[in-house]
Protein backbone atom coordinates (compact mmCIF):
# COMPACT_ATOMS: atom_id res chain seq x y z
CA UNK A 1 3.90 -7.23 -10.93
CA UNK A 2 0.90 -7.12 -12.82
CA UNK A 3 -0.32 -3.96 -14.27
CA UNK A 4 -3.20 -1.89 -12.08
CA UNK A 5 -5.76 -1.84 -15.32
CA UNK A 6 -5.76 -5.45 -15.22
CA UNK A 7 -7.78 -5.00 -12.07
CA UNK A 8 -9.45 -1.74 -13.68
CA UNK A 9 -10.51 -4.57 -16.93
CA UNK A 10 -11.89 -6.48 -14.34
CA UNK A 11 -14.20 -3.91 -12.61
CA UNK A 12 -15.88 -2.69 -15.81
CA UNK A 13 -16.99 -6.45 -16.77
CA UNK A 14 -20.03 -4.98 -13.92
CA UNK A 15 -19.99 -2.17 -16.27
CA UNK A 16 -20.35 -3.85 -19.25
CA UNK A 17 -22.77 -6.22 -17.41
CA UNK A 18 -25.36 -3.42 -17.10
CA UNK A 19 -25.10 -2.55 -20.62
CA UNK A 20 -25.75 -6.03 -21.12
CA UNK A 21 -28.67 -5.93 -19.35
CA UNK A 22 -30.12 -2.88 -20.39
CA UNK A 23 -30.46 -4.46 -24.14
CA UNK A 24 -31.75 -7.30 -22.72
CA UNK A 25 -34.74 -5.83 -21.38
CA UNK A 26 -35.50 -3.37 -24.16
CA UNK A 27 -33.34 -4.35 -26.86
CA UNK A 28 -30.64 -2.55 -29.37
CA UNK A 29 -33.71 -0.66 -31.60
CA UNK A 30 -33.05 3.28 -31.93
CA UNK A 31 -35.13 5.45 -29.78
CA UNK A 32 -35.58 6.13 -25.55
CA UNK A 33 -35.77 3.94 -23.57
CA UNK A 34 -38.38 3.64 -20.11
CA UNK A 35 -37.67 2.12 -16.86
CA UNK A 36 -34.05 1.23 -17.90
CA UNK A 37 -32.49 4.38 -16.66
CA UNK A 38 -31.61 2.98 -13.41
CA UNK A 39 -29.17 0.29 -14.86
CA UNK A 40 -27.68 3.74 -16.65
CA UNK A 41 -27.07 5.44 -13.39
CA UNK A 42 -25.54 2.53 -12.09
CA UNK A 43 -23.46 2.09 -14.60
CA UNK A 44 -21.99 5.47 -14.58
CA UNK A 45 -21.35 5.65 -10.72
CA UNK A 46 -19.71 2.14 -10.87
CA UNK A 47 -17.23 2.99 -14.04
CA UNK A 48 -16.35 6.35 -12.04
CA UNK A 49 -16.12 4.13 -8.99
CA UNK A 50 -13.58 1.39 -11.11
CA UNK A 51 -11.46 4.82 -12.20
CA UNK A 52 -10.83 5.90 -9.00
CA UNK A 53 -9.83 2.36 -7.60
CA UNK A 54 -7.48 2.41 -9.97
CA UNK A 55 -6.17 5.76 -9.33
CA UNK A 56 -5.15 4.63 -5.80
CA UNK A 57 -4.33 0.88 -6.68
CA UNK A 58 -1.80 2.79 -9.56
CA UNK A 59 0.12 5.22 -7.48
CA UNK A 60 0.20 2.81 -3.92
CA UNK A 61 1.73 -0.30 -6.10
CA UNK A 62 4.31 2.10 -7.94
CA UNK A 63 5.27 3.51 -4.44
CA UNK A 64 5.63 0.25 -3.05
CA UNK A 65 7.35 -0.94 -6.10
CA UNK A 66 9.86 2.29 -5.51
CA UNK A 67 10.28 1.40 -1.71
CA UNK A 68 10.99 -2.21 -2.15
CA UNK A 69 13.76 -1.65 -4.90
CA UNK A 70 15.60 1.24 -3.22
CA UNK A 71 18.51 0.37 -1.19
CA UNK A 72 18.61 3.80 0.00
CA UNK A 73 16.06 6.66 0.52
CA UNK A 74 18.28 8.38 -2.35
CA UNK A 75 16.18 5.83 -4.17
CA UNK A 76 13.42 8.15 -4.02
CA UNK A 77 12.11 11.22 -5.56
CA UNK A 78 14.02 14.45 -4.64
CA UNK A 79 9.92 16.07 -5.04
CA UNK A 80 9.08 12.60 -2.54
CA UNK A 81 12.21 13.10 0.17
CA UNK A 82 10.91 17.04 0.70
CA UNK A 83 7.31 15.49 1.19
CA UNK A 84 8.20 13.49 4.17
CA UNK A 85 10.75 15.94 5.63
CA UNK A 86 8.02 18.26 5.93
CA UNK A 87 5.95 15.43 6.93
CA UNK A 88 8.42 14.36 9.71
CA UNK A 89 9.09 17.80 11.07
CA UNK A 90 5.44 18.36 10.99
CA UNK A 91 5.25 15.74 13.48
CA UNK A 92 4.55 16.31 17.50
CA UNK A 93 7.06 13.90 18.95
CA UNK A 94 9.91 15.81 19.29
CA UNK A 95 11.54 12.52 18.14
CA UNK A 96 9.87 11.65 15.29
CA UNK A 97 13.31 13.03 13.01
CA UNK A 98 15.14 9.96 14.62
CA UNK A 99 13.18 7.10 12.83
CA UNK A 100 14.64 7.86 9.68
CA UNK A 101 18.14 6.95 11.16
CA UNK A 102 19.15 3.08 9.87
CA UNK A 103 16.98 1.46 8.08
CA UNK A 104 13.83 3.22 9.53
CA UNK A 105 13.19 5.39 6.61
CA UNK A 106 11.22 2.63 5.09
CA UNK A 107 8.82 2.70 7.81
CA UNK A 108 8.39 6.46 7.83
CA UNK A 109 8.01 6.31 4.07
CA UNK A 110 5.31 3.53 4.90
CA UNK A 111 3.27 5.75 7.58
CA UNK A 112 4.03 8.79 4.84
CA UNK A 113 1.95 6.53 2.11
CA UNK A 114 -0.62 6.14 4.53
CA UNK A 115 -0.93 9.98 5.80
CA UNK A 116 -0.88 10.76 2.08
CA UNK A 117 -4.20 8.43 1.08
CA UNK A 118 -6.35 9.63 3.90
CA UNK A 119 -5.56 13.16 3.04
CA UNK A 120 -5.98 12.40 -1.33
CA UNK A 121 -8.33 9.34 -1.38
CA UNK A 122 -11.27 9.81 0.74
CA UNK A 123 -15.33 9.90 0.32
CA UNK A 124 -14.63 14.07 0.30
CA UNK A 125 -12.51 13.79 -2.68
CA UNK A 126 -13.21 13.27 -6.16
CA UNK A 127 -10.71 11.40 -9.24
CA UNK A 128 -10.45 14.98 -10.66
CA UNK A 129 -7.75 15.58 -12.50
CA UNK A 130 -6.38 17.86 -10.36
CA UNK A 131 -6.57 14.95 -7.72
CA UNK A 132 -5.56 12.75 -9.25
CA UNK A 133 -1.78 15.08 -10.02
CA UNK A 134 -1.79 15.80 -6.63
CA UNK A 135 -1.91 12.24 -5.15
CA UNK A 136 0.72 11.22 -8.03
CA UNK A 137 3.07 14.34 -6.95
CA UNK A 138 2.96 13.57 -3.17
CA UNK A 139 3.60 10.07 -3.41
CA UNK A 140 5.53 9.89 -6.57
CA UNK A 141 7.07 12.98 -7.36
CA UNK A 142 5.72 12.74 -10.65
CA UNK A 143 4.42 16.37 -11.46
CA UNK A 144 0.99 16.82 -13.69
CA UNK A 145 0.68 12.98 -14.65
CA UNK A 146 -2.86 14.06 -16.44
CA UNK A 147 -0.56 15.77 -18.76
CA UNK A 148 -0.31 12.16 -20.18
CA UNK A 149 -3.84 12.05 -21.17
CA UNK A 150 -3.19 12.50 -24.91
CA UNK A 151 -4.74 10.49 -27.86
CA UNK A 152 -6.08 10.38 -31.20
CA UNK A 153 -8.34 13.63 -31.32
CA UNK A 154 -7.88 14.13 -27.63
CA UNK A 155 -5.80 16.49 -25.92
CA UNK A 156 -5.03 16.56 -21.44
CA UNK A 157 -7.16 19.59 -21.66
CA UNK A 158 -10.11 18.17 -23.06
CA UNK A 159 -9.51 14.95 -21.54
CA UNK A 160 -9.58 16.68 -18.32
CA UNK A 161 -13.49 18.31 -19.25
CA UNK A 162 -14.34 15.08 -20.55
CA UNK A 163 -13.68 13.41 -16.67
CA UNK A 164 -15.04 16.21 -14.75
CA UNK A 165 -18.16 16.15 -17.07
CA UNK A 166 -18.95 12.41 -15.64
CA UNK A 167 -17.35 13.51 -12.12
CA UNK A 168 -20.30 16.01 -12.20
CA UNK A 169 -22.92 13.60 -13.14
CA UNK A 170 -22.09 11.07 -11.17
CA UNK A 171 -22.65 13.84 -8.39
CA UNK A 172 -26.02 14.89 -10.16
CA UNK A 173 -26.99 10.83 -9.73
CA UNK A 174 -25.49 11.02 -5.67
CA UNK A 175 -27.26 13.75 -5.03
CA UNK A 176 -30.87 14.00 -6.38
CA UNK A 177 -33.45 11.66 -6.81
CA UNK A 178 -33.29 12.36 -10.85
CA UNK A 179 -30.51 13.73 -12.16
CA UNK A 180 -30.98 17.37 -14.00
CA UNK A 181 -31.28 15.50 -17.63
CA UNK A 182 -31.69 11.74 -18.58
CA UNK A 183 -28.91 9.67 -18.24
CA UNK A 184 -28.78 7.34 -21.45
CA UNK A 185 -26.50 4.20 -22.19
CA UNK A 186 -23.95 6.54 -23.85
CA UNK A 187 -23.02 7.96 -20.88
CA UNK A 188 -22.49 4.68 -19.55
CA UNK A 189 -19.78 3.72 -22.25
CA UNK A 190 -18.43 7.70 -22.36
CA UNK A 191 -17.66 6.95 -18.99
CA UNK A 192 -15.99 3.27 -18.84
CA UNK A 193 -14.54 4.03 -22.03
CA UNK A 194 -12.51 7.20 -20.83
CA UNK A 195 -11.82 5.65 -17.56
CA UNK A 196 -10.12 2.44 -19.33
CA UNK A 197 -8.51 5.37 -21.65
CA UNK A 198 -7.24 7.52 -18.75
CA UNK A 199 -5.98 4.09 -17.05
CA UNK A 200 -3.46 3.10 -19.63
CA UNK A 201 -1.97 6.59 -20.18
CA UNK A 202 -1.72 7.02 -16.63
CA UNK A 203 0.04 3.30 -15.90
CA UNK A 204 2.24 3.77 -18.99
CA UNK A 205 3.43 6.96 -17.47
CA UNK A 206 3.48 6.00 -13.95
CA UNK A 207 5.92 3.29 -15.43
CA UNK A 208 8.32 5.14 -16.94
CA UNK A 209 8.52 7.37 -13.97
CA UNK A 210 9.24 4.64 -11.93
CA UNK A 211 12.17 3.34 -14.15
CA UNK A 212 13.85 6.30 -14.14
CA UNK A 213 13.74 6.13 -10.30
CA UNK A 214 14.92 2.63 -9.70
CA UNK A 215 16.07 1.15 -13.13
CA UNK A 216 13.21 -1.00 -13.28
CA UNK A 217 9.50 -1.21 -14.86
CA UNK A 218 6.72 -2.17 -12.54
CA UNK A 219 4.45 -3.73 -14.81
CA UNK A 220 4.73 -4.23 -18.83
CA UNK A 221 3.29 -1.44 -21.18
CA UNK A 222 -0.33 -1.14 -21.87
CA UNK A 223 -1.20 -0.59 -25.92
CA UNK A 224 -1.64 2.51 -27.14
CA UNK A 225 -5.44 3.98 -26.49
CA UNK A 226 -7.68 3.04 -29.95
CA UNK A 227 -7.89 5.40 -32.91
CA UNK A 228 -11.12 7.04 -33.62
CA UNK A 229 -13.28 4.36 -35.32
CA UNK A 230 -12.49 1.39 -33.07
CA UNK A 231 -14.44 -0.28 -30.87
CA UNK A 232 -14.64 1.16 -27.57
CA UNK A 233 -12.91 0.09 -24.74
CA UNK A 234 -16.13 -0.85 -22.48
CA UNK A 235 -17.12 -3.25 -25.35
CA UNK A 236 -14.11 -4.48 -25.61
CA UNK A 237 -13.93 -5.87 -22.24
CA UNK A 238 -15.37 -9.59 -22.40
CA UNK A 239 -18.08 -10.29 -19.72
């Protein structure tokens, strides 16, 4: 299975597009820049955007990945199997217990996935981090996953401020005709940049979660987020 930030990579080549076109129409000199700040905007709403694709394309391909190799429901998450007990009793039919009988509990799990993205991923929500460890919990099991978002000079704390920071401009962009401050290129690549961060900490972890479920990775291991000093991730992506 390929990894979900290979799709991630993909999205922020629009990213990186923008940037690209924001030097070609006033150049790489120091200083503001006019009548570019549109591109900027765009850029950060579409790297938020790319984030939280892959924050749903992550957790539904490891739950799939988790259905398809379980020969039982034990297979699962004890965290997972209360989820959809609740879920099931929660459920009007007075029958609805009965379709985990046989085989069935794969299809319950199935209708569980979907009741669990229209209630985490939806225009209402946000990637937060606290989103983002509740959608992982619910279908996963896997408790606090943004605890995972530790690097070089970066703790889950601060990595957490960091995303709600963009969340919040993004909003600020939505929302208003002009945001409340200018947004500048460096936003653009803060915010692809920590998304592509955020992406491989989350997959790696996501991984080994799943491995200890079923005995098996989903996708190979993504390299350890760069040092301080290295080219970002945004420019690293090739257009």
């Amino acid at each position: 299975m390929a990894s979900p930030v290979d799709s991630l990579r993909e999205n922020l080549r629009d990213v990186r597009r923008l940037l690209e076109l924001h030097e070609d129409e006033v150049g790489t000199t120091p200083g503001r820049k006019y009548d570019v700040e549109v591109l900027n905007k765009s850029g950060v709403v579409l790297a938020l955007a790319c984030w939280e694709a892959f924050v749903e394309d992550c957790a539904v391909a490891a739950f799939d990945f988790v259905l398809q190799k379980s020969p039982a429901a034990t297979g699962l998450s004890t965290a997972v199997r209360k989820h959809v007990v609740t879920h099931v009793r929660d459920d009007k039919n007075d029958l609805a217990m009965w379709a985990l009988a046989d085989s069935g509990w794969r299809q319950v799990l199935t209708t569980y996935r979907e009741s669990v993205l229209r209630k985490h991923v939806s225009p209402l929500n946000t990637p937060s981090a606290e989103n983002v460890d509740d959608l992982y919990d619910a279908l996963l099991g896997l408790q606090k996953v943004s605890d995972c978002w530790r690097r070089h000079k970066m703790t889950p704390d601060q990595a957490r401020t960091r995303l709600q920071a963009i969340i919040k401009l993004r909003g600020d962009i939505a929302h208003r005709t002009r945001a409340t401050r200018t947004i500048l290129k460096n936003d653009v690549r803060e915010a692809a940049d920590l998304a592509a961060e955020l992406a491989s900490m989350t997959a790696n972890r996501v991984r080994q979660h799943v491995h200890g479920l079923v005995g098996s990775f989903p996708w190979d291991a993504e390299p350890d987020p760069p040092r301080a000093g290295r080219k970002p991730a945004s420019e690293r992506v090739t257009p």
